[in-house]
PDB file of N, CA and C in Angstrom:
ATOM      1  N   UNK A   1       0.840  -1.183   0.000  1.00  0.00           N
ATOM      2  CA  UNK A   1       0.000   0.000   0.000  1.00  0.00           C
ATOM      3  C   UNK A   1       0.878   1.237   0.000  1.00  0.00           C
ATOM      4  N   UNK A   2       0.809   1.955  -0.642  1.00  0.00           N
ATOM      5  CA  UNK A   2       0.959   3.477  -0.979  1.00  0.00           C
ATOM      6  C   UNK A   2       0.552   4.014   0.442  1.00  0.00           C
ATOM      7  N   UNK A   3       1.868   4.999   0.967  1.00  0.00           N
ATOM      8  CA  UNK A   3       1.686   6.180   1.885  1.00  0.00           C
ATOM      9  C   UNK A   3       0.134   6.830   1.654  1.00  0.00           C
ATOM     10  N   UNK A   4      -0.483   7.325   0.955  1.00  0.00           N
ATOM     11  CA  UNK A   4      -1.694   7.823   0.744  1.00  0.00           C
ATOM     12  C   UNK A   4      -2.801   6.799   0.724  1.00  0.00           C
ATOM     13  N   UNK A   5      -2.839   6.105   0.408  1.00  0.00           N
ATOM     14  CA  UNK A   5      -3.803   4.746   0.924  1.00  0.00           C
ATOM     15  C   UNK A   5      -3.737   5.139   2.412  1.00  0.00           C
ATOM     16  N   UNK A   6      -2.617   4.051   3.140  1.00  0.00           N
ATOM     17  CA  UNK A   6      -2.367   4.578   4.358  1.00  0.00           C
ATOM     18  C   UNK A   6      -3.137   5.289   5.038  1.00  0.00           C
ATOM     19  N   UNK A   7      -2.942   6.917   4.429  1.00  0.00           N
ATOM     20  CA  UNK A   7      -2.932   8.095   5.287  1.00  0.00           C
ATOM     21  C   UNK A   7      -4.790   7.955   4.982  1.00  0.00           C
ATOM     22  N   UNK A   8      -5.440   7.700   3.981  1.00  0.00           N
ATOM     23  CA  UNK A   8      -6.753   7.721   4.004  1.00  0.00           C
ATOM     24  C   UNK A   8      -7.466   6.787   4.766  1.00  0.00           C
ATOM     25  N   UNK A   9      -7.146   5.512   4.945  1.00  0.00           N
ATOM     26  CA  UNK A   9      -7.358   4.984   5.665  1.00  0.00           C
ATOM     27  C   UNK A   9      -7.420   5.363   6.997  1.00  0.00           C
ATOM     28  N   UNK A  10      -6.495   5.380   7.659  1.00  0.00           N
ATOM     29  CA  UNK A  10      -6.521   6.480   8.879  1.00  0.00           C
ATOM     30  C   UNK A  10      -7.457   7.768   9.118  1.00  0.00           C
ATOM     31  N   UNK A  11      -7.499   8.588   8.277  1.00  0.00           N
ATOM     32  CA  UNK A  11      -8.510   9.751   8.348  1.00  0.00           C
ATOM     33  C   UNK A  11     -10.263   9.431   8.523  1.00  0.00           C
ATOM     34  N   UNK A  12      -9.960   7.984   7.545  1.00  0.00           N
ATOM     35  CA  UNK A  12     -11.752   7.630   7.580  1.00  0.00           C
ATOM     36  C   UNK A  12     -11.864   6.630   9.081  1.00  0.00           C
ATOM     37  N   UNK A  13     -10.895   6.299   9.514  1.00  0.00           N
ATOM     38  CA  UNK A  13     -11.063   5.873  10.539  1.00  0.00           C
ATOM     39  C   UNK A  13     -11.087   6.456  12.036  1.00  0.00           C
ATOM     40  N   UNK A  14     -10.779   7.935  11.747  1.00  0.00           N
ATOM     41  CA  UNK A  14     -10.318   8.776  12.733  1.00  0.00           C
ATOM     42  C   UNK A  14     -11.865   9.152  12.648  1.00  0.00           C
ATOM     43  N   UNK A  15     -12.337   9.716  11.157  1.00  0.00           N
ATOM     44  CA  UNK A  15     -13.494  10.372  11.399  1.00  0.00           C
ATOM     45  C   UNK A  15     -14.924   9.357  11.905  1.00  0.00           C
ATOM     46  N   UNK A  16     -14.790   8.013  11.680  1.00  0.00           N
ATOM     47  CA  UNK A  16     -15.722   6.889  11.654  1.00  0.00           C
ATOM     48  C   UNK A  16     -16.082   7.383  13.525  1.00  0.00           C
ATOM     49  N   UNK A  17     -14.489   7.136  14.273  1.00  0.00           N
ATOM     50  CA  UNK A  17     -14.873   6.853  15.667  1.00  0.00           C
ATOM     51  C   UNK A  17     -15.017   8.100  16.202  1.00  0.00           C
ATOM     52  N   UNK A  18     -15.118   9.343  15.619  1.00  0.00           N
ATOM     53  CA  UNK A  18     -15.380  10.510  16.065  1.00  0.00           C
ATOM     54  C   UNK A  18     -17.022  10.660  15.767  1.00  0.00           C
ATOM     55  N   UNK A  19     -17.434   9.986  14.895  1.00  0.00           N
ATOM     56  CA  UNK A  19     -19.245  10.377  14.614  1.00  0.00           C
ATOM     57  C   UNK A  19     -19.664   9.260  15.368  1.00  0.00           C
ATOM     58  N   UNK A  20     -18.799   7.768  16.112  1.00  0.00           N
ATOM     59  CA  UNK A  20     -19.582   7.337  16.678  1.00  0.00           C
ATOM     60  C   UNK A  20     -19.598   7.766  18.195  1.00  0.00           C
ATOM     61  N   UNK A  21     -18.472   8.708  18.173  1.00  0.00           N
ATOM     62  CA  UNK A  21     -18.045   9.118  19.804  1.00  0.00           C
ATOM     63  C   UNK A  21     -19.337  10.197  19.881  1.00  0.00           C
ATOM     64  N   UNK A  22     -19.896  10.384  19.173  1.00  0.00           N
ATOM     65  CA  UNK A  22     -21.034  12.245  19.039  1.00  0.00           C
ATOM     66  C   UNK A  22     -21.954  11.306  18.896  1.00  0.00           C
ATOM     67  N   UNK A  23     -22.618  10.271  18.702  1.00  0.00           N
ATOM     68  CA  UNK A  23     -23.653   9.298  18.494  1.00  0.00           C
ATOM     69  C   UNK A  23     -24.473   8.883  19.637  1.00  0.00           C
ATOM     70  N   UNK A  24     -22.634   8.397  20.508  1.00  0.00           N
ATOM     71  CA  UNK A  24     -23.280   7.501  21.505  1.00  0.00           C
ATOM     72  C   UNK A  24     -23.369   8.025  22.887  1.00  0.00           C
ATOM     73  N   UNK A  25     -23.028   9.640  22.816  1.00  0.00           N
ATOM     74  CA  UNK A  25     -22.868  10.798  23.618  1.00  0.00           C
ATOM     75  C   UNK A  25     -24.755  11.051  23.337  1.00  0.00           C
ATOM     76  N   UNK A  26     -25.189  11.520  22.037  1.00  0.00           N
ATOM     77  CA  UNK A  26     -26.015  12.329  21.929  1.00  0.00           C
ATOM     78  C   UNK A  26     -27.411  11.107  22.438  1.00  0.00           C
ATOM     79  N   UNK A  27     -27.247   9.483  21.690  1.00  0.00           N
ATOM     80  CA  UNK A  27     -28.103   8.684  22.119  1.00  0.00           C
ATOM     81  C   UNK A  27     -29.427   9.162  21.650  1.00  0.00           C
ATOM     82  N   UNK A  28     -30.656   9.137  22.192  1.00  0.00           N
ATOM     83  CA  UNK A  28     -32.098   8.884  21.691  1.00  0.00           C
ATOM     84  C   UNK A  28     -32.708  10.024  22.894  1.00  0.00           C
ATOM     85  N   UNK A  29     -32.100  10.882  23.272  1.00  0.00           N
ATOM     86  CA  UNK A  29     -32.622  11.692  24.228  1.00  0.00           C
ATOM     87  C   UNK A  29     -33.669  12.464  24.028  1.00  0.00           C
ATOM     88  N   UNK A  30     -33.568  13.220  22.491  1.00  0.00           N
ATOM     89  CA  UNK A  30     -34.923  14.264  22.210  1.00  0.00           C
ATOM     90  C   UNK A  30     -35.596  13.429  21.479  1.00  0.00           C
ATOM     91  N   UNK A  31     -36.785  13.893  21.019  1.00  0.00           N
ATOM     92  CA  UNK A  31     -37.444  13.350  19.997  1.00  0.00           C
ATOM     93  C   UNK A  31     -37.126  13.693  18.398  1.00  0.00           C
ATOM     94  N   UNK A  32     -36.322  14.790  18.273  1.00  0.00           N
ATOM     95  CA  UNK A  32     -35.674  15.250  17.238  1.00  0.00           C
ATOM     96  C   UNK A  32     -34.814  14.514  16.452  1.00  0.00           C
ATOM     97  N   UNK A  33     -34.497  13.412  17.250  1.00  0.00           N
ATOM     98  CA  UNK A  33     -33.584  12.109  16.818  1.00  0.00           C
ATOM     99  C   UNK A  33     -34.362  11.271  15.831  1.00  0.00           C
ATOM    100  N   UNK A  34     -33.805  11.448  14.438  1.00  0.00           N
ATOM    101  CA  UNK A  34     -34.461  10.444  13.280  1.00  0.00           C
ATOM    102  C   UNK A  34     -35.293   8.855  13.994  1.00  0.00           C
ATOM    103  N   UNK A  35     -33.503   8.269  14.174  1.00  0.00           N
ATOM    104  CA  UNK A  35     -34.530   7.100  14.756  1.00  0.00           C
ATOM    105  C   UNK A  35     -35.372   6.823  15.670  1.00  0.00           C
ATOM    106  N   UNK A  36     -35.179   7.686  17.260  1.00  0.00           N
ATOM    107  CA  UNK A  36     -36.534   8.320  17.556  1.00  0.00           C
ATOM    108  C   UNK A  36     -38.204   8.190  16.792  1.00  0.00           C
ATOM    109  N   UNK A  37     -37.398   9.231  15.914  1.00  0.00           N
ATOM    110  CA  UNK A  37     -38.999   9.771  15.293  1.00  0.00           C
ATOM    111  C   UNK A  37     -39.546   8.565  14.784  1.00  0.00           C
ATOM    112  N   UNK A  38     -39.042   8.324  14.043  1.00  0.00           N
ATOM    113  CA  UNK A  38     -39.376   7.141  12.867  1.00  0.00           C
ATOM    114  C   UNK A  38     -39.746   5.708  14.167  1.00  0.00           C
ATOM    115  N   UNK A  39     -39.080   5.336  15.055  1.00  0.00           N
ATOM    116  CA  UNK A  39     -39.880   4.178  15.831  1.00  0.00           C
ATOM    117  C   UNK A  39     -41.394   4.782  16.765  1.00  0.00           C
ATOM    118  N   UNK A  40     -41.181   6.288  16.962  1.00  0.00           N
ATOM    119  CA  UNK A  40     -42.616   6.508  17.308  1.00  0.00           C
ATOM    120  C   UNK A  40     -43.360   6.290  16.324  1.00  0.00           C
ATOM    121  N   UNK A  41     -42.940   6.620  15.099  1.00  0.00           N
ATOM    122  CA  UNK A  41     -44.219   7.274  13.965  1.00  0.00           C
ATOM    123  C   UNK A  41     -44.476   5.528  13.498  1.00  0.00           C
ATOM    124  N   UNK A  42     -43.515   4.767  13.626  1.00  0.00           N
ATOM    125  CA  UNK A  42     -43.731   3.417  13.079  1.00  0.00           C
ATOM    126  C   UNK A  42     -45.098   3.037  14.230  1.00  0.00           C
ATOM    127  N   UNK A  43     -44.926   3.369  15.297  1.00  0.00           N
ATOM    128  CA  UNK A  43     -45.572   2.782  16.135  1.00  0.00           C
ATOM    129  C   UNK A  43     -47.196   3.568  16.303  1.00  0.00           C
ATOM    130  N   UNK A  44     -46.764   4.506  15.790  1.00  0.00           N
ATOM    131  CA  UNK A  44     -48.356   5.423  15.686  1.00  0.00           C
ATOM    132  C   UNK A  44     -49.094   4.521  14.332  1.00  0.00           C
ATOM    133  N   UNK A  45     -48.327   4.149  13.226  1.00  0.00           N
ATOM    134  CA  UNK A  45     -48.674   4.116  11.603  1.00  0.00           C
ATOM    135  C   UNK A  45     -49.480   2.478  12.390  1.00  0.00           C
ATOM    136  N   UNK A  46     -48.896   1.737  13.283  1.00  0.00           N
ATOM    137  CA  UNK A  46     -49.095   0.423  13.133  1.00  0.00           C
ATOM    138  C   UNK A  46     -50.452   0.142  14.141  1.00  0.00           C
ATOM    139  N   UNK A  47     -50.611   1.360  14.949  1.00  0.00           N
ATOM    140  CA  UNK A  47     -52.018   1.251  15.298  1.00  0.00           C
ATOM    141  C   UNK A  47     -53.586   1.894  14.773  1.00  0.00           C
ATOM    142  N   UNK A  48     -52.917   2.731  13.889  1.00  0.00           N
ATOM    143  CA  UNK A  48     -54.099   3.831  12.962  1.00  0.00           C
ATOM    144  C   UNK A  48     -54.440   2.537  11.886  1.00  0.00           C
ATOM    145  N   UNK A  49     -53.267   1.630  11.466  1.00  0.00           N
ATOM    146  CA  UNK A  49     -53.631   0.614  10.961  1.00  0.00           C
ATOM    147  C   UNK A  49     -54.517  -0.608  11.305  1.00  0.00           C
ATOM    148  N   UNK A  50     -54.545  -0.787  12.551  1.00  0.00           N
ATOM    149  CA  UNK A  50     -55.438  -1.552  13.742  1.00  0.00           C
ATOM    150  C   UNK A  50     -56.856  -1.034  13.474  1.00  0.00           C
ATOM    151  N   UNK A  51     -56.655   0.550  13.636  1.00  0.00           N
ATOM    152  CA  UNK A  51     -57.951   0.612  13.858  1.00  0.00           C
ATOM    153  C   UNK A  51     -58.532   0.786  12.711  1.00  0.00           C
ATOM    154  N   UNK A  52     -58.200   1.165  11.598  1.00  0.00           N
ATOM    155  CA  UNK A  52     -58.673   1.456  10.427  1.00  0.00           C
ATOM    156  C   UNK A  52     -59.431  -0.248   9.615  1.00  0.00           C
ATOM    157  N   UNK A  53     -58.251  -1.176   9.727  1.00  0.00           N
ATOM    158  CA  UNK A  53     -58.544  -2.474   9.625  1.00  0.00           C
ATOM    159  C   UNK A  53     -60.094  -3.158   9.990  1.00  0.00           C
ATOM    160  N   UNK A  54     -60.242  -3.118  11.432  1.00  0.00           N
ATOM    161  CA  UNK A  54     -60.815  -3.447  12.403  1.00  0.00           C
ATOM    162  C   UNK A  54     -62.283  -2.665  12.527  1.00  0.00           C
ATOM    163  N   UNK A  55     -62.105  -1.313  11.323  1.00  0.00           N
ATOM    164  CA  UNK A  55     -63.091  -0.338  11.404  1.00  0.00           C
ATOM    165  C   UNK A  55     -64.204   0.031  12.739  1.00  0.00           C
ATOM    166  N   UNK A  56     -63.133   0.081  14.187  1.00  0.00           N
ATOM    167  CA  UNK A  56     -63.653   0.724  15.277  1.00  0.00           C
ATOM    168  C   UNK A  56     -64.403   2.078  14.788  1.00  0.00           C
ATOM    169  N   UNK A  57     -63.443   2.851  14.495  1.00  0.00           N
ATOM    170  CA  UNK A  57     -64.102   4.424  14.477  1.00  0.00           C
ATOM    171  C   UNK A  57     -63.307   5.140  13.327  1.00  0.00           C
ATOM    172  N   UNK A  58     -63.764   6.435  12.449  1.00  0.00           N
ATOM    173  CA  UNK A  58     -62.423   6.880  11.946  1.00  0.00           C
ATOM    174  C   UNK A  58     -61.644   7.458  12.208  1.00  0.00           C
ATOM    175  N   UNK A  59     -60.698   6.850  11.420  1.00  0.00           N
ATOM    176  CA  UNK A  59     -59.508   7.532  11.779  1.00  0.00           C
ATOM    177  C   UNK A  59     -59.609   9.251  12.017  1.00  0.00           C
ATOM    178  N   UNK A  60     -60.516  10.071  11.742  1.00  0.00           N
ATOM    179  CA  UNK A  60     -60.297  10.928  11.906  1.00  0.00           C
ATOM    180  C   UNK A  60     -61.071  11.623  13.281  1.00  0.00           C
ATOM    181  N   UNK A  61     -61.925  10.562  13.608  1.00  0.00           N
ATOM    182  CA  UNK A  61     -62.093  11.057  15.364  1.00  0.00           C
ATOM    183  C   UNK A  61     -61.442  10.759  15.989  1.00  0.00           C
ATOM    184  N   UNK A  62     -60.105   9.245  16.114  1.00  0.00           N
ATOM    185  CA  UNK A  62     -59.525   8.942  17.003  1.00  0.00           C
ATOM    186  C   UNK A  62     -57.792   9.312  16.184  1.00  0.00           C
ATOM    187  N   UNK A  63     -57.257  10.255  17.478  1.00  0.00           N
ATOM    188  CA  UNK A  63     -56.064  10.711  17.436  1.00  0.00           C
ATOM    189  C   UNK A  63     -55.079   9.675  18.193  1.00  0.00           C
ATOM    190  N   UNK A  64     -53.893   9.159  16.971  1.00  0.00           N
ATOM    191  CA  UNK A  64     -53.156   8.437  17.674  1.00  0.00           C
ATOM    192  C   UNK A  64     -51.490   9.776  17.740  1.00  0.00           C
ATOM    193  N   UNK A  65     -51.009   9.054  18.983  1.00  0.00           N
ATOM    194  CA  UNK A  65     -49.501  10.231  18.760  1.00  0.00           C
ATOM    195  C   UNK A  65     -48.647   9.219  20.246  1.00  0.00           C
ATOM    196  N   UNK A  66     -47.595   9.213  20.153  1.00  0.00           N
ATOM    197  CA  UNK A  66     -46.690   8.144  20.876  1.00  0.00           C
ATOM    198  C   UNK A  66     -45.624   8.720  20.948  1.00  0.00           C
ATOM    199  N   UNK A  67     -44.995   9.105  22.091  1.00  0.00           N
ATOM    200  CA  UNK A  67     -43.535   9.966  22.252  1.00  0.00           C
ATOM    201  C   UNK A  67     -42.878   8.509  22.564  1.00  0.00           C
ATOM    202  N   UNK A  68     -41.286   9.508  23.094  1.00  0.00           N
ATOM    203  CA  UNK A  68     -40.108   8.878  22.879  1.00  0.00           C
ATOM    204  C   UNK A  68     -39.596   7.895  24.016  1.00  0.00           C
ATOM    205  N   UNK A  69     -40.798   7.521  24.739  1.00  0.00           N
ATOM    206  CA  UNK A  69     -40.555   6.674  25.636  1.00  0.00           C
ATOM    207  C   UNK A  69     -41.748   5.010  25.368  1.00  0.00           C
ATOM    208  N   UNK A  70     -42.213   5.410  24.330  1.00  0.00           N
ATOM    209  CA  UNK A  70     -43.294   4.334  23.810  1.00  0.00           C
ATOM    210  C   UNK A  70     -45.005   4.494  24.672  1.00  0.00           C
ATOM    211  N   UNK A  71     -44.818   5.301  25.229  1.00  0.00           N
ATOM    212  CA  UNK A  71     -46.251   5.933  25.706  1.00  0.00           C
ATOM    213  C   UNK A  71     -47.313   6.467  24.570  1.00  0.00           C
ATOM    214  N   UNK A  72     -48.306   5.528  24.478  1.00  0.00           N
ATOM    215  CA  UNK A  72     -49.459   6.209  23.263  1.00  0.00           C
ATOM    216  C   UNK A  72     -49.931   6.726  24.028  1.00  0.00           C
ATOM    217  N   UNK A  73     -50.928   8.185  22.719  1.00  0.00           N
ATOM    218  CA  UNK A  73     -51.866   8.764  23.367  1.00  0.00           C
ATOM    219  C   UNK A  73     -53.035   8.993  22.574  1.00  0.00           C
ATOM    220  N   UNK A  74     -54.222   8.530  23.233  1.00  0.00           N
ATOM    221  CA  UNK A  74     -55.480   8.516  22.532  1.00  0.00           C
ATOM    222  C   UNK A  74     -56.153   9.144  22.910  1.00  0.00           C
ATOM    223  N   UNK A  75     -56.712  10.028  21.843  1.00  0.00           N
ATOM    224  CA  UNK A  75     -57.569  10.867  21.934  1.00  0.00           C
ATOM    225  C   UNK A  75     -58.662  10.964  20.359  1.00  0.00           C
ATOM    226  N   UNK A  76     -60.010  11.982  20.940  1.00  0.00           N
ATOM    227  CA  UNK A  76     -60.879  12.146  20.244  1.00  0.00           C
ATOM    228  C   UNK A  76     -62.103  11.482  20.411  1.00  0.00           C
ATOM    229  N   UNK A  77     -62.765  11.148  19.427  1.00  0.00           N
ATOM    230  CA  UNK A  77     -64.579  10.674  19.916  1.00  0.00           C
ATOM    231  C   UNK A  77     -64.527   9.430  19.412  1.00  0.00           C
ATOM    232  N   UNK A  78     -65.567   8.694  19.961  1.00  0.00           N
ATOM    233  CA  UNK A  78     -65.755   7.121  19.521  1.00  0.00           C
ATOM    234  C   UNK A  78     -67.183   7.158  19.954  1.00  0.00           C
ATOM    235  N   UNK A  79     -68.076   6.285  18.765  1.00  0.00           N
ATOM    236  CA  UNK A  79     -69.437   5.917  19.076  1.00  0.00           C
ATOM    237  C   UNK A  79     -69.856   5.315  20.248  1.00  0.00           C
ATOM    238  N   UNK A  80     -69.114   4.675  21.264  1.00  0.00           N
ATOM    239  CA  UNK A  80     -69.748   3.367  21.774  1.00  0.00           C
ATOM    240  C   UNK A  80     -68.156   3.352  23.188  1.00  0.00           C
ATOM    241  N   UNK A  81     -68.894   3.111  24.497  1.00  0.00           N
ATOM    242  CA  UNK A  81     -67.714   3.068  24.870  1.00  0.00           C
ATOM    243  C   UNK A  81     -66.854   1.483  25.010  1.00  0.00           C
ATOM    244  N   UNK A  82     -67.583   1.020  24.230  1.00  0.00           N
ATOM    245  CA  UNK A  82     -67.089  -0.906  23.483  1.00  0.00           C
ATOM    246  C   UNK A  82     -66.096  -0.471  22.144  1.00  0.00           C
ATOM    247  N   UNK A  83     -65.950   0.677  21.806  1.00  0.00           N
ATOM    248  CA  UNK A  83     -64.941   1.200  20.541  1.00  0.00           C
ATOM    249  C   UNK A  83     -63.753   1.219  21.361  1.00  0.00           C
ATOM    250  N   UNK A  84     -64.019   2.412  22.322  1.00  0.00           N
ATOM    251  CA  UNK A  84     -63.048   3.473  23.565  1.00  0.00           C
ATOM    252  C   UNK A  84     -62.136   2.002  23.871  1.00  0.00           C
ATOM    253  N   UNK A  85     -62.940   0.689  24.255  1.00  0.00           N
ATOM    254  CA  UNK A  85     -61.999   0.174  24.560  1.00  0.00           C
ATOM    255  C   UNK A  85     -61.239  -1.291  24.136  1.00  0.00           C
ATOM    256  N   UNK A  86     -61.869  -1.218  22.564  1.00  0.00           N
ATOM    257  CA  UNK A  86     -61.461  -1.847  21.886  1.00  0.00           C
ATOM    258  C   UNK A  86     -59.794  -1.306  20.987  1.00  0.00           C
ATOM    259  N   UNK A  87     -60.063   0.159  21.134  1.00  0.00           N
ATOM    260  CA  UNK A  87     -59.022   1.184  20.496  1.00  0.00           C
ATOM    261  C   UNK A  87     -57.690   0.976  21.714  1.00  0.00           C
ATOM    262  N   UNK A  88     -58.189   0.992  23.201  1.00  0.00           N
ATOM    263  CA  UNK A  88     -57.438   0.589  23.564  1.00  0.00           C
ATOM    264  C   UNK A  88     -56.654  -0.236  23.894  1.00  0.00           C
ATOM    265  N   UNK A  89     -57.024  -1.262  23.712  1.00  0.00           N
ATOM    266  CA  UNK A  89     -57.051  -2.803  23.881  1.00  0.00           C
ATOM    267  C   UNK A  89     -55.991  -3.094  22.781  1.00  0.00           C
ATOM    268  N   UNK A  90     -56.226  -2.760  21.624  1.00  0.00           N
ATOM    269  CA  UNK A  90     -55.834  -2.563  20.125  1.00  0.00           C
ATOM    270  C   UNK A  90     -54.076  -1.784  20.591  1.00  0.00           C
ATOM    271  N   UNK A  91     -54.118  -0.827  20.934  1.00  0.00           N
ATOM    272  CA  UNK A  91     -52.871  -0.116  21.096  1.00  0.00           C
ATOM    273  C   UNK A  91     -51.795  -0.955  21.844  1.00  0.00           C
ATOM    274  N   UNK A  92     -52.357  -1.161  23.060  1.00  0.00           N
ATOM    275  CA  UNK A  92     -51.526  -1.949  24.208  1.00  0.00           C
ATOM    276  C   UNK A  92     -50.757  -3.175  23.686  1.00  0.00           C
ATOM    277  N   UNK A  93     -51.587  -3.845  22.657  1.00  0.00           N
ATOM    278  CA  UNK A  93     -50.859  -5.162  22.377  1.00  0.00           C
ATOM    279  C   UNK A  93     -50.224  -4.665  21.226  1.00  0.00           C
ATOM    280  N   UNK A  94     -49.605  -3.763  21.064  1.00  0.00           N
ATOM    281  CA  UNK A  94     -49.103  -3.642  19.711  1.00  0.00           C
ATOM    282  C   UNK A  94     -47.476  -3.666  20.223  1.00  0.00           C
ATOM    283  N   UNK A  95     -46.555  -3.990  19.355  1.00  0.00           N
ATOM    284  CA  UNK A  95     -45.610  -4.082  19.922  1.00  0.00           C
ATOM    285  C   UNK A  95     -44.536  -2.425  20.244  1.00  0.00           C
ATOM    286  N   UNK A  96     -43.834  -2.929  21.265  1.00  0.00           N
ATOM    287  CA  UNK A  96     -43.001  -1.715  21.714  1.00  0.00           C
ATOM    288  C   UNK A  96     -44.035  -0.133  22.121  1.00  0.00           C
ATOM    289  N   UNK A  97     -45.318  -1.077  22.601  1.00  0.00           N
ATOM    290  CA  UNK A  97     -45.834   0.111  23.285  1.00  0.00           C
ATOM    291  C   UNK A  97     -45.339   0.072  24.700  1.00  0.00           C
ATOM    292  N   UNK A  98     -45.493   1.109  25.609  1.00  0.00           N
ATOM    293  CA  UNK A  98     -45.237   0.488  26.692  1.00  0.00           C
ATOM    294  C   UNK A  98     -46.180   0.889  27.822  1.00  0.00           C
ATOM    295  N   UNK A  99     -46.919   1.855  27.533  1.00  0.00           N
ATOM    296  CA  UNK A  99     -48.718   2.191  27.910  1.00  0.00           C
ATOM    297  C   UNK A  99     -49.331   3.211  27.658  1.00  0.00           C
ATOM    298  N   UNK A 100     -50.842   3.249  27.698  1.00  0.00           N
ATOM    299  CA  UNK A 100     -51.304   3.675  26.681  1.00  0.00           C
ATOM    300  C   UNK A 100     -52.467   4.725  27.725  1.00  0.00           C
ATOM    301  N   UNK A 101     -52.542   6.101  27.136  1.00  0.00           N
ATOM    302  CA  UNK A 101     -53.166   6.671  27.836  1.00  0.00           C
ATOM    303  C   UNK A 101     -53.993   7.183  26.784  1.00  0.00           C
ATOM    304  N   UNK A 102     -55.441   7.256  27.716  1.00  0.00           N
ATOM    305  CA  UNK A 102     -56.847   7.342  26.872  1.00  0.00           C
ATOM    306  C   UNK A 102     -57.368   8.431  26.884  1.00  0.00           C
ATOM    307  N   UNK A 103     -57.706   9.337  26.262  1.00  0.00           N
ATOM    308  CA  UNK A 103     -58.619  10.670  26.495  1.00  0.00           C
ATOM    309  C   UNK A 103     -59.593  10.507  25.177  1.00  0.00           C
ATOM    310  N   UNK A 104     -60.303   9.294  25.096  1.00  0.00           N
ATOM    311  CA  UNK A 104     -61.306   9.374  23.811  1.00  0.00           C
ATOM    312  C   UNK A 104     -62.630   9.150  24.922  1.00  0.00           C
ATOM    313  N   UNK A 105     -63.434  10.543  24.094  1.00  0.00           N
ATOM    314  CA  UNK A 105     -64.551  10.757  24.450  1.00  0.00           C
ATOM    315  C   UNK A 105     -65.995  10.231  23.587  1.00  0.00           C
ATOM    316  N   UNK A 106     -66.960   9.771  24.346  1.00  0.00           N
ATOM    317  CA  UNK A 106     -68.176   9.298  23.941  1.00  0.00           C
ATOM    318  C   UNK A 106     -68.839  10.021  23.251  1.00  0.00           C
ATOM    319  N   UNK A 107     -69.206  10.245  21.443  1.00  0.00           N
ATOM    320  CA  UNK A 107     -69.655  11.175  21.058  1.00  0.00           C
ATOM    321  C   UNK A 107     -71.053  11.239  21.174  1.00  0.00           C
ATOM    322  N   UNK A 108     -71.399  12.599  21.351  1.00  0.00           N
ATOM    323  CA  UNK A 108     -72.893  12.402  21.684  1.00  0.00           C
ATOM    324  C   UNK A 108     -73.746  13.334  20.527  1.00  0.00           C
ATOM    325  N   UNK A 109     -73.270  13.440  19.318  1.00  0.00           N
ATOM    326  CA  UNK A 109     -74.064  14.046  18.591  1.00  0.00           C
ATOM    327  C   UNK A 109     -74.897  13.382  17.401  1.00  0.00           C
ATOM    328  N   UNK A 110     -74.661  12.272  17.979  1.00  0.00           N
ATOM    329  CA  UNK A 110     -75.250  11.175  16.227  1.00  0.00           C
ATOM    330  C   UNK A 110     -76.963  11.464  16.752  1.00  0.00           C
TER     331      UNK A 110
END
């Protein structure tokens, strides 16, 4: 190997353990963190899918949203309170939840 091989080698290796030294410093702390986001939003996508499937209620009365500790949060209206807790029921077993808090209200305008 050529001195410059070498020397590149070294540089990409200098810089490799310097982005993993800022990686494993920075970790999953905010929610601003890609992979963060993306395992909440996976985990929001995989219960709007539950319920949409399952056709509890629509999707657009029941609000799903899941921060960075795997805590869902449900909210909005549901016909029946046999929906309220079918939606919840639905969330809990989904994987990498880790619990699920309810604020869906009984709609009373039908």
């Amino acid at each position: 190997m050529t001195t410059r091989t070498i020397l590149a080698f070294a540089i990409t290796a200098a810089m490799g353990a310097s982005i993993t030294a800022v990686s494993a410093a920075d970790g999953d702390s905010d929610r601003a963190h890609p992979k963060e986001f993306v395992s909440d939003s996976a985990i929001t996508t995989k219960i709007k899918t539950k319920l949409a499937t399952d056709h509890i209620t629509s999707l657009g009365r029941i609000h799903v949203d899941t921060d960075k500790d795997g805590v869902v949060w449900l909210s909005g209206t549901a016909r029946t309170q046999e929906a309220i807790n079918n939606a919840v029921a639905m969330a809990k077993a989904t994987e990498n939840v880790r619990a699920v808090q309810s604020d869906i209200r009984l709609r009373t305008d039908d």
